[in-house]
C-alpha atoms as a PDB file:
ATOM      1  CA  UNK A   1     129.369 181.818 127.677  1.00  0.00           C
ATOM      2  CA  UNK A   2     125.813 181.709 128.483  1.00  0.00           C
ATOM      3  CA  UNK A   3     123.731 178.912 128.472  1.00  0.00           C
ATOM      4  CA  UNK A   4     121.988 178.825 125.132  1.00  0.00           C
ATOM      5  CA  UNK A   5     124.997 179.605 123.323  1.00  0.00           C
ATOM      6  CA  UNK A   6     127.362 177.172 125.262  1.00  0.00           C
ATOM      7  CA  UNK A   7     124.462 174.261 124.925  1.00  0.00           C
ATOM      8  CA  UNK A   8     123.791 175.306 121.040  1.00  0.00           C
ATOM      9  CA  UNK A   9     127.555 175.418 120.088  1.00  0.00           C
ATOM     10  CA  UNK A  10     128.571 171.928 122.314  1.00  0.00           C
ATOM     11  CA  UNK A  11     125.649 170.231 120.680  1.00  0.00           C
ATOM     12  CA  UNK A  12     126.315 171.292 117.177  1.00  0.00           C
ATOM     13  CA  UNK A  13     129.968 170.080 117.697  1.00  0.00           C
ATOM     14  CA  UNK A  14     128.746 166.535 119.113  1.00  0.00           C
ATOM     15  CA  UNK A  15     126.308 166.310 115.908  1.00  0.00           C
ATOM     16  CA  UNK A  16     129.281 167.338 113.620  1.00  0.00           C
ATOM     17  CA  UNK A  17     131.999 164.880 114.988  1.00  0.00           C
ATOM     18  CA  UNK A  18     129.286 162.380 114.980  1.00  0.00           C
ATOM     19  CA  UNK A  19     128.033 162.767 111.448  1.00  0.00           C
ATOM     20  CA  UNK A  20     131.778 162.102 110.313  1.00  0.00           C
ATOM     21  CA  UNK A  21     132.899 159.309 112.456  1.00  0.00           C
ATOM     22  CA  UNK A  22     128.964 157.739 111.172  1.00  0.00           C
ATOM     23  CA  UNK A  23     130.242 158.769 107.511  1.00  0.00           C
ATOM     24  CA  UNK A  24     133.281 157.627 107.482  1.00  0.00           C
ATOM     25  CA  UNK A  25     132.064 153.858 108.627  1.00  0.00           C
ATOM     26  CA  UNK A  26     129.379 154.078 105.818  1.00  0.00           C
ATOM     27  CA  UNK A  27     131.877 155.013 103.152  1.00  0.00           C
ATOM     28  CA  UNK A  28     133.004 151.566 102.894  1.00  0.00           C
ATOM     29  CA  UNK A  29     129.733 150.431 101.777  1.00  0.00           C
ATOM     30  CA  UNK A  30     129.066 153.688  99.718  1.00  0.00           C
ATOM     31  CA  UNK A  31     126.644 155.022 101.894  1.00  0.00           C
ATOM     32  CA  UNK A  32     126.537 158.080 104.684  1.00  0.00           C
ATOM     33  CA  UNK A  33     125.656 158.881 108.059  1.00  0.00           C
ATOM     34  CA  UNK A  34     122.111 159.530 107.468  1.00  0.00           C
ATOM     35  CA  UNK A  35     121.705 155.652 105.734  1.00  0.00           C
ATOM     36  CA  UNK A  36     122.933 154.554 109.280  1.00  0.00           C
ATOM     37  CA  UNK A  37     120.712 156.457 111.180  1.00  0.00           C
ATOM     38  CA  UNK A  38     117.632 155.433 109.027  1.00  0.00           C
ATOM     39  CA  UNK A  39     119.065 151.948 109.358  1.00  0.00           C
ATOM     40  CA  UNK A  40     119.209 152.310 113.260  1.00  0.00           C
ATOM     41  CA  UNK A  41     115.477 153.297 113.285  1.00  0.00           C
ATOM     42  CA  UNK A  42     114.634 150.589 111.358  1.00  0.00           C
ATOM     43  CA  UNK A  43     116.158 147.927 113.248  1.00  0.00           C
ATOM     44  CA  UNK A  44     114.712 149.280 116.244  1.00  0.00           C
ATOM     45  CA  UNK A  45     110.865 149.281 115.131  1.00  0.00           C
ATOM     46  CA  UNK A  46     109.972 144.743 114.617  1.00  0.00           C
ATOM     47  CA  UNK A  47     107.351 145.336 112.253  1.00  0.00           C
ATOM     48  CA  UNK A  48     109.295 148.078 109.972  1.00  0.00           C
ATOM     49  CA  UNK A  49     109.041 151.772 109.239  1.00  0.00           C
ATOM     50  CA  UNK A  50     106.810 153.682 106.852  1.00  0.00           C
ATOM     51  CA  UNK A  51     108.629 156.121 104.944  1.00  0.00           C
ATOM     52  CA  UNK A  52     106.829 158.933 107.165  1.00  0.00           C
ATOM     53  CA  UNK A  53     108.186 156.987 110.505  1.00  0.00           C
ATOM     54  CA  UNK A  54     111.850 157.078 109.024  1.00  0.00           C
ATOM     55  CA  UNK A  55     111.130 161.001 108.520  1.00  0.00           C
ATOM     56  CA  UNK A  56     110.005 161.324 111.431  1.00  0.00           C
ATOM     57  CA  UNK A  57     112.411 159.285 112.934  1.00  0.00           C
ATOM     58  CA  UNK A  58     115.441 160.952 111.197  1.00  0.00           C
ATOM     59  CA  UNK A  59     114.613 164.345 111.208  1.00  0.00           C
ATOM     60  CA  UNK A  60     114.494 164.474 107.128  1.00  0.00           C
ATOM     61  CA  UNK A  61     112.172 165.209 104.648  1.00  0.00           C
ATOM     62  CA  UNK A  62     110.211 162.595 102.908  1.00  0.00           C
ATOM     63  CA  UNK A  63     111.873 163.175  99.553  1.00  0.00           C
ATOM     64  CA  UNK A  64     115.072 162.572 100.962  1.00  0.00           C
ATOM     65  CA  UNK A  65     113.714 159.194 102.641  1.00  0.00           C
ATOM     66  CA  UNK A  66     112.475 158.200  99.052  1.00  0.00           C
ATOM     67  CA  UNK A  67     116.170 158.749  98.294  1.00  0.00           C
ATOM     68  CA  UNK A  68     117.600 156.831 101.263  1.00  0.00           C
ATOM     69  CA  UNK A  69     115.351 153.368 101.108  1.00  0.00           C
ATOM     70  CA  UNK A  70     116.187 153.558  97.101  1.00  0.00           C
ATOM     71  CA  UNK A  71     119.488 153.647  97.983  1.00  0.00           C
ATOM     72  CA  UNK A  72     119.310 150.785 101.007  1.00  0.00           C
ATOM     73  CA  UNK A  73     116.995 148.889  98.862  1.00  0.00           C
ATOM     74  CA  UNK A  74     119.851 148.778  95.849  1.00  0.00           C
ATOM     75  CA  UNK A  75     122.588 147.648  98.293  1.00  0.00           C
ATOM     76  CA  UNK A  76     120.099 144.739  99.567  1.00  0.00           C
ATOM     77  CA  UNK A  77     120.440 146.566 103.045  1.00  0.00           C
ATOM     78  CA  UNK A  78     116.242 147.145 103.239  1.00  0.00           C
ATOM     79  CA  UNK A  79     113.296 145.480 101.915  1.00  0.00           C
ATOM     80  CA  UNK A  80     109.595 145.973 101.813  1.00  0.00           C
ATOM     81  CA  UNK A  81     108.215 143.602 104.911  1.00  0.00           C
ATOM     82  CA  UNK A  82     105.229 142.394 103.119  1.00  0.00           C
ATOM     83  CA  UNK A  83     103.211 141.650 105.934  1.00  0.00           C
ATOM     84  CA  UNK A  84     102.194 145.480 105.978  1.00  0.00           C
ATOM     85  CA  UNK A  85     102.241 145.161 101.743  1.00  0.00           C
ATOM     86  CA  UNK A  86      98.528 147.020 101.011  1.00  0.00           C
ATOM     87  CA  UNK A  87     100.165 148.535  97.476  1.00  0.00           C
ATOM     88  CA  UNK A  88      99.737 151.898  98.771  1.00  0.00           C
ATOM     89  CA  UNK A  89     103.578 153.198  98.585  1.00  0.00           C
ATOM     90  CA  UNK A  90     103.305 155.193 101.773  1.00  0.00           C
ATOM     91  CA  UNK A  91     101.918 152.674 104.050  1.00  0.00           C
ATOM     92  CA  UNK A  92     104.378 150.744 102.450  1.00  0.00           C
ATOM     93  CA  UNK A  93     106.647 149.493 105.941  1.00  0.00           C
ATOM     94  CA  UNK A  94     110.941 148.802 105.681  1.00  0.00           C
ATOM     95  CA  UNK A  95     112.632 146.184 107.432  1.00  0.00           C
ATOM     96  CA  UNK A  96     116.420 144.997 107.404  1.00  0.00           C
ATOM     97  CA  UNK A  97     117.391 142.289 105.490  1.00  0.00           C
ATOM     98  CA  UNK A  98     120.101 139.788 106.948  1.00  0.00           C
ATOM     99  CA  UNK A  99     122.468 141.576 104.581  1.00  0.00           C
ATOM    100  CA  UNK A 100     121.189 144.497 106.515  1.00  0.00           C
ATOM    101  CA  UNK A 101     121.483 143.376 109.784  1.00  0.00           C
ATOM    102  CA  UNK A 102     124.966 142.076 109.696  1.00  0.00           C
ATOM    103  CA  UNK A 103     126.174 145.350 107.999  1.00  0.00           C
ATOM    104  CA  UNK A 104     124.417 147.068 111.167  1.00  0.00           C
ATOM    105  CA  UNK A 105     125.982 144.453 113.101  1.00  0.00           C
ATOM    106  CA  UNK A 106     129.948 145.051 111.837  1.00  0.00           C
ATOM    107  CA  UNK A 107     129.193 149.187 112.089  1.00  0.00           C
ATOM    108  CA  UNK A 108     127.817 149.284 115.406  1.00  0.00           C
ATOM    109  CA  UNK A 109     130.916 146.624 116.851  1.00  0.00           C
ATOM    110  CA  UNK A 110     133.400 149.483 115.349  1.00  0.00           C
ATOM    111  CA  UNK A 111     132.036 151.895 117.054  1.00  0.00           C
ATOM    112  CA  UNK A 112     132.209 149.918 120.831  1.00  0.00           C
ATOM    113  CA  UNK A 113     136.108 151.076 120.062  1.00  0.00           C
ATOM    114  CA  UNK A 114     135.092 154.283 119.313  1.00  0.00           C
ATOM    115  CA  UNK A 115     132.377 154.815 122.443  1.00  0.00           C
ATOM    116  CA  UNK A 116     135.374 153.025 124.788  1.00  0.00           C
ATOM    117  CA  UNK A 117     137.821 155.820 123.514  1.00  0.00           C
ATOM    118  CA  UNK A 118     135.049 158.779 123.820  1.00  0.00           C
ATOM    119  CA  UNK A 119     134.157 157.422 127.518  1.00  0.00           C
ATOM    120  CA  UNK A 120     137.670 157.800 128.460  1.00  0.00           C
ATOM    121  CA  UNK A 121     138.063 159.353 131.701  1.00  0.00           C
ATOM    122  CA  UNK A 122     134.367 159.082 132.185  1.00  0.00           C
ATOM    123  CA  UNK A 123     132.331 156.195 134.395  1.00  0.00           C
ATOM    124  CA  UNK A 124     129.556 154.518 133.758  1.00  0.00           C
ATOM    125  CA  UNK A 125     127.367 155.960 136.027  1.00  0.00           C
ATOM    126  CA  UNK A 126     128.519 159.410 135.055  1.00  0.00           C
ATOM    127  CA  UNK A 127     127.664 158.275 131.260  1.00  0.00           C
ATOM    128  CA  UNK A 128     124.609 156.718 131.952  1.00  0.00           C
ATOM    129  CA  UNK A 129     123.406 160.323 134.097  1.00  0.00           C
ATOM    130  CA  UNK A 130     124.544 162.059 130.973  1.00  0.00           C
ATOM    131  CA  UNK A 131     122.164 160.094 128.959  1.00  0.00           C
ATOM    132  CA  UNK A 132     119.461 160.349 131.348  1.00  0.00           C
ATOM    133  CA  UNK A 133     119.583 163.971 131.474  1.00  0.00           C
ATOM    134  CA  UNK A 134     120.467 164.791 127.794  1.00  0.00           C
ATOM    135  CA  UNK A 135     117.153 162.378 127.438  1.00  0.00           C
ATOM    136  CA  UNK A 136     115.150 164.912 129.321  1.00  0.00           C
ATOM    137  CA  UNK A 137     116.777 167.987 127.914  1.00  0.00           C
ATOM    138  CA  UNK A 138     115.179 166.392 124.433  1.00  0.00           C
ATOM    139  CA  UNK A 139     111.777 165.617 126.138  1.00  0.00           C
ATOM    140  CA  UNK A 140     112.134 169.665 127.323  1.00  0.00           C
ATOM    141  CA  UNK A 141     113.253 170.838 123.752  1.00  0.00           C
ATOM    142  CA  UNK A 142     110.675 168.629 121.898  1.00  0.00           C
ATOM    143  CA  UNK A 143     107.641 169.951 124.134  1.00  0.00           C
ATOM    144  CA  UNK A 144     109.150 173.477 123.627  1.00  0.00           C
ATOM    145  CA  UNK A 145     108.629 172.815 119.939  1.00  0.00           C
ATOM    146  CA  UNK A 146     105.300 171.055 120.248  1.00  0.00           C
ATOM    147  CA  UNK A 147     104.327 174.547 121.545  1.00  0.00           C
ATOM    148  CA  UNK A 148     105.315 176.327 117.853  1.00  0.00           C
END
């Protein structure tokens, strides 16, 4: 197989079985994969997101991000952190709530099962040059497409 379509097909299979095992954790609060991943972002950025950071962020659209925080907001999961509250909706920045972090908290310990399983046969130092260079294969791709 050459390399584009081997590294296009692998990839697309890795995002697939990802997006299930990440939607099948989220069921059990009625959510999916995508409220994770906004949820990841989130957590990751102190002072919040704006709903063009979690777009950003998540590779969606901004209407579906309106769709997502309503959504997180409902299951007490997100709230508005006021220190960044001007009134202007868009500038508007998300943060967890402690409901939202311990959710986050129980979903990301299921998965340490999960990664253990996935790692099988694999070391860490094998892993962690996977990551490395899958991080600079996105680096390459996202310059590529800074290029468009």
């Amino acid at each position: 197989m050459e390399r584009f379509t081997a590294f296009t097909v692998i990839l697309s299979s890795v995002e697939r079985n990802l997006h299930k095992l990440k939607s099948e954790k989220m069921s059990a609060y009625g959510l999916r994969a995508t409220h994770l991943t906004c949820m990841i972002h989130i957590e990751i950025s102190p002072d919040g997101l704006t709903p063009t950071e979690i777009a950003q962020a998540c590779s969606i659209d901004k209407a579906f991000v309106s769709r997502i925080t309503a959504d997180l907001i409902a299951h007490d999961f997100i709230k508005i952190n006021e220190k960044f509250n001007d009134g202007r909706k868009y500038r508007q920045k998300y943060i967890l709530t402690d409901k939202g972090f311990n959710v986050l908290k129980e979903v990301k310990e299921s998965f340490d099962s999960i990664m253990e399983n996935i790692q099988e046969n694999i070391t860490d130092y094998e892993m962690r040059c996977f990551l490395k260079v899958l991080h600079t294969v996105n680096d390459n791709i996202s310059k590529e497409v800074s290029k468009i």
